[in-house]
C-alpha atoms as a PDB file:
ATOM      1  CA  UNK A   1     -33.731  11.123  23.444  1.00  0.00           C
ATOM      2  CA  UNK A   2     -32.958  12.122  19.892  1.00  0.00           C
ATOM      3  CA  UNK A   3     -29.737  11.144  19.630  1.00  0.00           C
ATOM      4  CA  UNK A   4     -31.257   7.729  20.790  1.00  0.00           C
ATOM      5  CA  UNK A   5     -33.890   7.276  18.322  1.00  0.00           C
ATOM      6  CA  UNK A   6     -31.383   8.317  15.324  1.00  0.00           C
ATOM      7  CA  UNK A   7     -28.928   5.445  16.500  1.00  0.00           C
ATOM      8  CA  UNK A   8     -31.913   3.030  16.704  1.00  0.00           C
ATOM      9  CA  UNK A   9     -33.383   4.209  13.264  1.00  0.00           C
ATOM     10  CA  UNK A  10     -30.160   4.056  11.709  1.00  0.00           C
ATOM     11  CA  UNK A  11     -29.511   0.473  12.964  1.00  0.00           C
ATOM     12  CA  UNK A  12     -33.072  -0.906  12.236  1.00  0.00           C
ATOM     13  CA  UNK A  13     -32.545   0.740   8.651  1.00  0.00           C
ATOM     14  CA  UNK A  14     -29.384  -1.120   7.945  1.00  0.00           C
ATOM     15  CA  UNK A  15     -30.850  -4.253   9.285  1.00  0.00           C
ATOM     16  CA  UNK A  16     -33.889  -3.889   6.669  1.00  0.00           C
ATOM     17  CA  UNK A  17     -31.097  -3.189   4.255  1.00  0.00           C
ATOM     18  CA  UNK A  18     -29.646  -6.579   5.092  1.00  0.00           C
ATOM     19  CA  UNK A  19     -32.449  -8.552   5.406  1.00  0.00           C
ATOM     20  CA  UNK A  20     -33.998  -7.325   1.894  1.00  0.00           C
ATOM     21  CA  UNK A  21     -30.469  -7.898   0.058  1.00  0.00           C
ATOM     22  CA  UNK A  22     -30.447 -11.896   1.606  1.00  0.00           C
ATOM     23  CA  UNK A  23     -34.126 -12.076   1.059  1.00  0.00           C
ATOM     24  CA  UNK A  24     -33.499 -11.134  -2.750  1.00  0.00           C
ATOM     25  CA  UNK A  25     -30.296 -13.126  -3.401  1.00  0.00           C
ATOM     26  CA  UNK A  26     -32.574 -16.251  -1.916  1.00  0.00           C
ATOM     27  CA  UNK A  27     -34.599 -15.629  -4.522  1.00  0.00           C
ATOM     28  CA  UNK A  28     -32.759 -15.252  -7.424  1.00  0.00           C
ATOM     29  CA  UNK A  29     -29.297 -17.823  -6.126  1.00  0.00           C
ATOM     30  CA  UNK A  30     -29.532 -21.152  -4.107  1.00  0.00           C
ATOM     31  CA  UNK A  31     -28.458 -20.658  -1.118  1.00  0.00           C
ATOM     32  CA  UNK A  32     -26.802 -23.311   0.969  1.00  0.00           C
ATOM     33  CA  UNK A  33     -24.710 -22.788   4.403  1.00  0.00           C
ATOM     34  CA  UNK A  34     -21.933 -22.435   2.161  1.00  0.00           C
ATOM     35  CA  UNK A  35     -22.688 -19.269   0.498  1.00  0.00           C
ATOM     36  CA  UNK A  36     -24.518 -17.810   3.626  1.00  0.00           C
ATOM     37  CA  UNK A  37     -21.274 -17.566   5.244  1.00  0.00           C
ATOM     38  CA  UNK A  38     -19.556 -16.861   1.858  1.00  0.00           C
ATOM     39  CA  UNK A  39     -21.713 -13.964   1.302  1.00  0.00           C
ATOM     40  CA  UNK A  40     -21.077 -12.771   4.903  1.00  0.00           C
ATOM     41  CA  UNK A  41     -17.229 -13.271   4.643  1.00  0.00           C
ATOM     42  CA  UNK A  42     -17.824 -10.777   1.937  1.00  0.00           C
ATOM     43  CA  UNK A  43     -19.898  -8.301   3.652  1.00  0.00           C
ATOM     44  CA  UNK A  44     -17.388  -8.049   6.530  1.00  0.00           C
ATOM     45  CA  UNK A  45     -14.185  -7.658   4.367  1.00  0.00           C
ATOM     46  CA  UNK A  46     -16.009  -4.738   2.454  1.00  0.00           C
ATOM     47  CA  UNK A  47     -16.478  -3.359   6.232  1.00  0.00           C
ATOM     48  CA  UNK A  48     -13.040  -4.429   7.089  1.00  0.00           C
ATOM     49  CA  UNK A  49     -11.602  -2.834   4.190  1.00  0.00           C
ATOM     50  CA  UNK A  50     -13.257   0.316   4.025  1.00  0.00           C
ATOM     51  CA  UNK A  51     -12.222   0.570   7.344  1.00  0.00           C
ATOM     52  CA  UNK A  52      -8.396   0.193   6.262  1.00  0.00           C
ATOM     53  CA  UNK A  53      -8.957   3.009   3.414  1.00  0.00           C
ATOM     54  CA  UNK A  54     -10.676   5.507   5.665  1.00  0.00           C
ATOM     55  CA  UNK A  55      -7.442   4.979   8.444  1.00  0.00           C
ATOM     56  CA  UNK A  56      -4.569   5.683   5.927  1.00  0.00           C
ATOM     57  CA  UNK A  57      -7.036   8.251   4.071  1.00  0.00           C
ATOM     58  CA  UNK A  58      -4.461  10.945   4.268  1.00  0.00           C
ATOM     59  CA  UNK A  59      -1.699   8.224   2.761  1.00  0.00           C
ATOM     60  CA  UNK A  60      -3.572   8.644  -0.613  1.00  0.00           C
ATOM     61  CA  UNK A  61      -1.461  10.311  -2.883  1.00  0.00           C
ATOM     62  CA  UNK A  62      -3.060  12.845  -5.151  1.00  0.00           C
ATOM     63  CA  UNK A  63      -1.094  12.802  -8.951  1.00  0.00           C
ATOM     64  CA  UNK A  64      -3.180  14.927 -11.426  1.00  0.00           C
ATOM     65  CA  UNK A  65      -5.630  17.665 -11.327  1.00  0.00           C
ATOM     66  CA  UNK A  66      -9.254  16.276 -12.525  1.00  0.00           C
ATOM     67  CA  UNK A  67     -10.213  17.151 -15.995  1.00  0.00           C
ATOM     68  CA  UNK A  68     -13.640  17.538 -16.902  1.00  0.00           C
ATOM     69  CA  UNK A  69     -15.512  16.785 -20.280  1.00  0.00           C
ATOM     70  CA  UNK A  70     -19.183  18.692 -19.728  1.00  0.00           C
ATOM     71  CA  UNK A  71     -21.481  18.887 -22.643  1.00  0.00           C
ATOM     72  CA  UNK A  72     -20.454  15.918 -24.377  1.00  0.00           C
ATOM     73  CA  UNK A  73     -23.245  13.599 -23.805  1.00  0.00           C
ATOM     74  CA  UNK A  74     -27.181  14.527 -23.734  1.00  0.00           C
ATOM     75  CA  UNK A  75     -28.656  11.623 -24.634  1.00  0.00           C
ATOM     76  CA  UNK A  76     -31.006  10.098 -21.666  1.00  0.00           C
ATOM     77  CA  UNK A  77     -29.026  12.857 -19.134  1.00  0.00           C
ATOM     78  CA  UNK A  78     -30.676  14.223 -16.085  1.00  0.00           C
ATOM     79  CA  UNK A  79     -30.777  17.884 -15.189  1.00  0.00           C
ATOM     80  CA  UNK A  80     -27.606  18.495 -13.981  1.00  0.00           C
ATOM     81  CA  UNK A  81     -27.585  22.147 -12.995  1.00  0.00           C
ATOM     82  CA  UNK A  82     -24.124  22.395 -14.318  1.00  0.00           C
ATOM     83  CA  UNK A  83     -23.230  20.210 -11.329  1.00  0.00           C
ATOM     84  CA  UNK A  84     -21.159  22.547  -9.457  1.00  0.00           C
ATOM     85  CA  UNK A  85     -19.944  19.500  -6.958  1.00  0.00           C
ATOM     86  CA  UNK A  86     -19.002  17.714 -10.004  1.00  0.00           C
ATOM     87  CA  UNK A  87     -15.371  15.723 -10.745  1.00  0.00           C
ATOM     88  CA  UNK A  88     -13.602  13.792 -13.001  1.00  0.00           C
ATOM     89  CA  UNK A  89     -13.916  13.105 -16.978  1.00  0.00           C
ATOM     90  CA  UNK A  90     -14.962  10.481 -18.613  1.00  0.00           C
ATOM     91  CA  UNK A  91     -14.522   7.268 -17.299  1.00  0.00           C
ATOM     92  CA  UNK A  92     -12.519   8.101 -14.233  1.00  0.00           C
ATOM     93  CA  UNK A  93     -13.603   5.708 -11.478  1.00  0.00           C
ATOM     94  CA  UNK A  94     -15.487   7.102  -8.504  1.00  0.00           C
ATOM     95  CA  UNK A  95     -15.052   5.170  -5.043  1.00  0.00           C
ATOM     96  CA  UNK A  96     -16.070   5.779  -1.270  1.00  0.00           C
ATOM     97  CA  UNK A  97     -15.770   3.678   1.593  1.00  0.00           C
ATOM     98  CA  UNK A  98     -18.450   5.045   3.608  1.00  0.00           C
ATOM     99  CA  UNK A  99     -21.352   3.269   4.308  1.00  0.00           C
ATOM    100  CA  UNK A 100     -24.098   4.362   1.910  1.00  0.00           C
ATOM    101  CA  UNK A 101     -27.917   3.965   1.735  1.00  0.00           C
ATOM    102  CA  UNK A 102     -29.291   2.137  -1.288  1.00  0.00           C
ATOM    103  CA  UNK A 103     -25.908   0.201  -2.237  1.00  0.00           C
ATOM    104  CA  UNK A 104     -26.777  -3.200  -0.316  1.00  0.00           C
ATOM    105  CA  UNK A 105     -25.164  -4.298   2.675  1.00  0.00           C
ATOM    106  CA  UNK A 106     -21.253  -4.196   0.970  1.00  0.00           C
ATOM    107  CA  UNK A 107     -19.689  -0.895   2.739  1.00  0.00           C
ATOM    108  CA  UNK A 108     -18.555   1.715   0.555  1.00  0.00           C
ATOM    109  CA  UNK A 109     -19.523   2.805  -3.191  1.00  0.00           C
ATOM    110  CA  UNK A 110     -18.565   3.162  -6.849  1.00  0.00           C
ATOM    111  CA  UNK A 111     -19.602   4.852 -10.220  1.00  0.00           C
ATOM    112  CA  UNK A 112     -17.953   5.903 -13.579  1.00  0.00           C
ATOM    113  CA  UNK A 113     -18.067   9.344 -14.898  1.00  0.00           C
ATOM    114  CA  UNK A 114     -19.809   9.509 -18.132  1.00  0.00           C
ATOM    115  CA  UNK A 115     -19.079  11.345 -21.397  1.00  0.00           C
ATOM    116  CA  UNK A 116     -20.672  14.407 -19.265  1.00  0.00           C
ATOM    117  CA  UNK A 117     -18.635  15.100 -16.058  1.00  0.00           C
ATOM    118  CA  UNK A 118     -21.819  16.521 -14.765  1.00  0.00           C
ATOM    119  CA  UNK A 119     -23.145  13.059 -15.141  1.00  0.00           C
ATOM    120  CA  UNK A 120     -22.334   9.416 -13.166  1.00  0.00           C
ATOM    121  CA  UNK A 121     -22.996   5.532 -14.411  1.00  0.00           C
ATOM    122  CA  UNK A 122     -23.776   3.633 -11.083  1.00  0.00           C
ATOM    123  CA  UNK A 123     -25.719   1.031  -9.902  1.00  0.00           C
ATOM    124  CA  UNK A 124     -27.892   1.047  -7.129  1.00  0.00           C
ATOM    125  CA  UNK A 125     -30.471  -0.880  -5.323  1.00  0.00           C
ATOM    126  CA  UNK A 126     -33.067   1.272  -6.108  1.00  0.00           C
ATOM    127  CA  UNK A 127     -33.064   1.600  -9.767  1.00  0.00           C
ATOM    128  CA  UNK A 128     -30.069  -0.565 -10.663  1.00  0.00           C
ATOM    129  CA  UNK A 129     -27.605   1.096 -13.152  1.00  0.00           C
ATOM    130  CA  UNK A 130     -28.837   4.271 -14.527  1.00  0.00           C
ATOM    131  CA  UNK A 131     -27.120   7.827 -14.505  1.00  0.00           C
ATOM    132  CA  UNK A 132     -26.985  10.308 -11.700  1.00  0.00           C
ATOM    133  CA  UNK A 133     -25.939  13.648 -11.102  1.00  0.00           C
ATOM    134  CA  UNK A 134     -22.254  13.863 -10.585  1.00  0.00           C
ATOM    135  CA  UNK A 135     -22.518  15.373  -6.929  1.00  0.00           C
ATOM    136  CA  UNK A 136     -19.315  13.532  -5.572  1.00  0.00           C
ATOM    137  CA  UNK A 137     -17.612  16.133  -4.397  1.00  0.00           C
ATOM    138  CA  UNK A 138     -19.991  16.888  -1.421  1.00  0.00           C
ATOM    139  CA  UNK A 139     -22.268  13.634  -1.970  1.00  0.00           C
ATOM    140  CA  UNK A 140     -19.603  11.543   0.719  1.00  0.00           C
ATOM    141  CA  UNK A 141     -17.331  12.485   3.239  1.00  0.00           C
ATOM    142  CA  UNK A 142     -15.024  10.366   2.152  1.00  0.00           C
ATOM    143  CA  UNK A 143     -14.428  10.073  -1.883  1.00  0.00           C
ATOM    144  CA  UNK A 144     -12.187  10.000  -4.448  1.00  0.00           C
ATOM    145  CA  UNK A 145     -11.919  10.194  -8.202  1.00  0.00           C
ATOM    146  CA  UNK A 146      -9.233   8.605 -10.330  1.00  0.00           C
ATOM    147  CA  UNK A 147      -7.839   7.381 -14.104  1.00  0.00           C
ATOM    148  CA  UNK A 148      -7.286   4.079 -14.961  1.00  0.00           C
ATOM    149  CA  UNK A 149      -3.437   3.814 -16.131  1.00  0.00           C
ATOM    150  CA  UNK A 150      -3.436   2.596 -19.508  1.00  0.00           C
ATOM    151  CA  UNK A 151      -7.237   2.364 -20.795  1.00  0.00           C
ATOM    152  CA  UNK A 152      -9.703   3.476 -22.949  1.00  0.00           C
ATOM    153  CA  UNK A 153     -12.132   5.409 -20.840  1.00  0.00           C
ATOM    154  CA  UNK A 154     -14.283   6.557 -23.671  1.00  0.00           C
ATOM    155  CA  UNK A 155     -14.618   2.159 -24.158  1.00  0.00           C
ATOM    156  CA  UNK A 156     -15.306   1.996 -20.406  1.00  0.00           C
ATOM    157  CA  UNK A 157     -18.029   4.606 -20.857  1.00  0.00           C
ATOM    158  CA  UNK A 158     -19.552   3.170 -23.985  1.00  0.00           C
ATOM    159  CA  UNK A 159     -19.791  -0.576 -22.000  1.00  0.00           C
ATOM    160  CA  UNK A 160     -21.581   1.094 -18.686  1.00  0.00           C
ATOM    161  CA  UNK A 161     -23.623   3.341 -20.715  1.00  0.00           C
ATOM    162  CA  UNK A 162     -24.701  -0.344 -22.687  1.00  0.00           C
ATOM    163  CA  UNK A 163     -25.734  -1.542 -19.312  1.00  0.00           C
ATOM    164  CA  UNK A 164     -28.378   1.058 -18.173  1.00  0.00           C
ATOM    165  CA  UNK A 165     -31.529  -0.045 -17.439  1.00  0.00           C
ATOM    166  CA  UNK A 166     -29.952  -3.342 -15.664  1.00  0.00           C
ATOM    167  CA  UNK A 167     -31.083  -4.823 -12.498  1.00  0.00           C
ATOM    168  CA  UNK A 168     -29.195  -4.490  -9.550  1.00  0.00           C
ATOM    169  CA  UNK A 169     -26.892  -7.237  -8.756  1.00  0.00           C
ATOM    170  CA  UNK A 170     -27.695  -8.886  -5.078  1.00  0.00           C
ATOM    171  CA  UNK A 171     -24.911 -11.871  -5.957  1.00  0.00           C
ATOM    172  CA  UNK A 172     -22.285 -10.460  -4.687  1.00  0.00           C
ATOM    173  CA  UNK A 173     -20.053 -14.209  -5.132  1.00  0.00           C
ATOM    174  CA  UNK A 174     -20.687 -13.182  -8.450  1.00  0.00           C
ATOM    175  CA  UNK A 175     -18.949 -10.342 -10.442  1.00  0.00           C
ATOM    176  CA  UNK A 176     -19.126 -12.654 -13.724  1.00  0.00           C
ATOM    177  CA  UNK A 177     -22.649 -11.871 -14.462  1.00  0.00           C
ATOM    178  CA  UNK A 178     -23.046  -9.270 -17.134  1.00  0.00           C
ATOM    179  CA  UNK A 179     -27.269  -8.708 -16.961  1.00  0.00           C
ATOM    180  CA  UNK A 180     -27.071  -7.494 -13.390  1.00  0.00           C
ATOM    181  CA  UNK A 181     -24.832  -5.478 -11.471  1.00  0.00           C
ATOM    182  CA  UNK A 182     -23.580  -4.333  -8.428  1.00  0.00           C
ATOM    183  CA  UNK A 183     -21.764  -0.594  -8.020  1.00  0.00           C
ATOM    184  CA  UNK A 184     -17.760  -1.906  -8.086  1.00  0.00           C
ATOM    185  CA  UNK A 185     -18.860  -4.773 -10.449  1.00  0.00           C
ATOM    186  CA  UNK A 186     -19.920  -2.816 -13.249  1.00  0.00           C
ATOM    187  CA  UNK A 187     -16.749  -0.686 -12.973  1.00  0.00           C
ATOM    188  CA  UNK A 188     -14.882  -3.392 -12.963  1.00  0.00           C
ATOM    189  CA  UNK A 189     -16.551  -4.950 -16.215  1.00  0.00           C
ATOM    190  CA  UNK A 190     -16.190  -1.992 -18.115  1.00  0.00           C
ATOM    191  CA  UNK A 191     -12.549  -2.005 -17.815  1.00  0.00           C
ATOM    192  CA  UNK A 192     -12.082  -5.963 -17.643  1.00  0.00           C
ATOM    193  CA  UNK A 193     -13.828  -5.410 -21.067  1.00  0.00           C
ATOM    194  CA  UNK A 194     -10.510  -4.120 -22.102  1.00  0.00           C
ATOM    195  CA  UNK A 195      -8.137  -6.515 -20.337  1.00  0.00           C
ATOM    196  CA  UNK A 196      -7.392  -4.094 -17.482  1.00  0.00           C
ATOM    197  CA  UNK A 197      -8.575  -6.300 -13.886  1.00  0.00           C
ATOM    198  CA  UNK A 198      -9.009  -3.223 -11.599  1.00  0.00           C
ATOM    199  CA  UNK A 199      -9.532  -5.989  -8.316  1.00  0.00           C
ATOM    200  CA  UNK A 200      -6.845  -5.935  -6.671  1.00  0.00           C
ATOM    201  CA  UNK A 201      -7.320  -9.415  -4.833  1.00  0.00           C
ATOM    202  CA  UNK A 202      -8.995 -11.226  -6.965  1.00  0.00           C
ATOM    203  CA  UNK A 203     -11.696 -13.605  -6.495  1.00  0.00           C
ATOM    204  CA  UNK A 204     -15.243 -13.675  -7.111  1.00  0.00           C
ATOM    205  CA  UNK A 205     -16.146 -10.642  -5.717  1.00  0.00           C
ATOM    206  CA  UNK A 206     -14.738  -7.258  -6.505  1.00  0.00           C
ATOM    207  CA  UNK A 207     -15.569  -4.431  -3.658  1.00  0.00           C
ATOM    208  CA  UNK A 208     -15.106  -0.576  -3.798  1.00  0.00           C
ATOM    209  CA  UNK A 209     -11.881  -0.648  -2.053  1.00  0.00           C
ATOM    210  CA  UNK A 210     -10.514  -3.442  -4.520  1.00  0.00           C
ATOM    211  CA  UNK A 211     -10.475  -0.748  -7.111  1.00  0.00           C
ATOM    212  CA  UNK A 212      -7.817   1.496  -5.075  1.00  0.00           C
ATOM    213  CA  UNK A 213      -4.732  -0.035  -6.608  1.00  0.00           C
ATOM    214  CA  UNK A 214      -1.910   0.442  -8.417  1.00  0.00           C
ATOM    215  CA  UNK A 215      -3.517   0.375 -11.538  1.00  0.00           C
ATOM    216  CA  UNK A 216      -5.025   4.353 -10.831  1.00  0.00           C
ATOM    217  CA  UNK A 217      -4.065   7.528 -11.120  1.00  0.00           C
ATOM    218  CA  UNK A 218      -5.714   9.595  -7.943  1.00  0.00           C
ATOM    219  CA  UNK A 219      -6.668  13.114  -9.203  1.00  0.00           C
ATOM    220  CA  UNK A 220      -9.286  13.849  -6.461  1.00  0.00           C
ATOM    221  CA  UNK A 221     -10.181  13.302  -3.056  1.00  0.00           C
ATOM    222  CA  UNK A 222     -11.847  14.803  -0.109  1.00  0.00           C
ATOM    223  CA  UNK A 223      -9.217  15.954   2.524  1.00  0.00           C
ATOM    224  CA  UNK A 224     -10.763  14.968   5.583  1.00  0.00           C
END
């Protein structure tokens, strides 16, 4: 019986989840057949995909240790408690593909460390982008941490840290916008920023899993 009420909470929550994402991109987009199916092309490839990631898990190749760059940054922090399920330094990218609460109806997750490992950039539905505790290492059972071959990540860090306080991005046929973001898109801009297009595929619409390319260095990730 409580198995059964778990399964039905779960799937009534994710339908609210849904519904309030559509409801608010109604508001703020018009909305024609055209982008109705658009936007749900999009929310089943970030299903699709996350899907692919989590079955050839173990295929991710680990190719540095994490460094970590605590203390750094105090300004507008959050008690981190010396976040001992930190990772990652300064902008490494953060991704999951599990399906997560408070993210929209897109499958999977992303954030930025900041200039304190013990700190995250993301942006979520709740409070749009702000900083978090960096709790990644136990936050998801399925995450990983990397460096962006190449980049500035102290640049990438300065960009996302100019971007707290921004709305939540419910536009997901939009990763242009730069007053509202979603979690991968505001990765993504921070390194775009610097000429470095993390999405793998292209497109108007950049997912967590379009971030696991070629164009990382994997120095973290759960192992199972």
């Amino acid at each position: 019986m409580k198995k059964n009420f778990i399964i039905k909470y779960t799937v009534f929550t994710l339908l609210a989840v849904v519904s309030m994402s559509t409801t608010v991109f109604a508001k703020e987009n018009t909305v024609t057949d055209k982008t109705n199916k658009e936007m749900q092309q999009i929310i089943d490839k970030s299903k699709h995909d996350s899907d692919e990631l989590i079955k050839n898990w173990d295929k991710l190749k680990v190719t540095a240790a994490p460094k970590t760059s605590r203390g750094i940054n105090s300004i507008n922090s959050v008690d981190s408690e010396a976040a001992p399920n930190s990772v990652g330094s300064a902008g490494d990218i953060l991704v999951t593909p599990a399906t997560v609460f408070g993210t929209g109806p897109i499958t999977g997750h992303a954030g930025m460390v900041d200039l304190n490992s013990d700190l995250t950039i993301e942006s979520m539905t709740s409070g749009g982008v702000r900083r978090y505790t960096n709790d990644w290492k136990t936050r998801y059972t399925k995450a990983l941490c990397a460096t962006v071959k190449n980049a500035d990540p102290g640049q990438a860090v300065d960009y996302a840290t100019s971007k707290i306080g921004s709305s939540y991005n419910y536009n997901f046929l939009n990763k242009w916008k730069t007053d509202k973001f979603y979690c991968s898109q505001l990765v993504w801009r921070a390194y775009i920023e610097q000429g470095i297009d993390l999405d793998k595929d292209g497109g108007n619409a950049v997912l967590p899993t379009d971030l696991v390319s070629d164009k990382i260095d994997i120095n973290w990730r759960t192992n199972y």
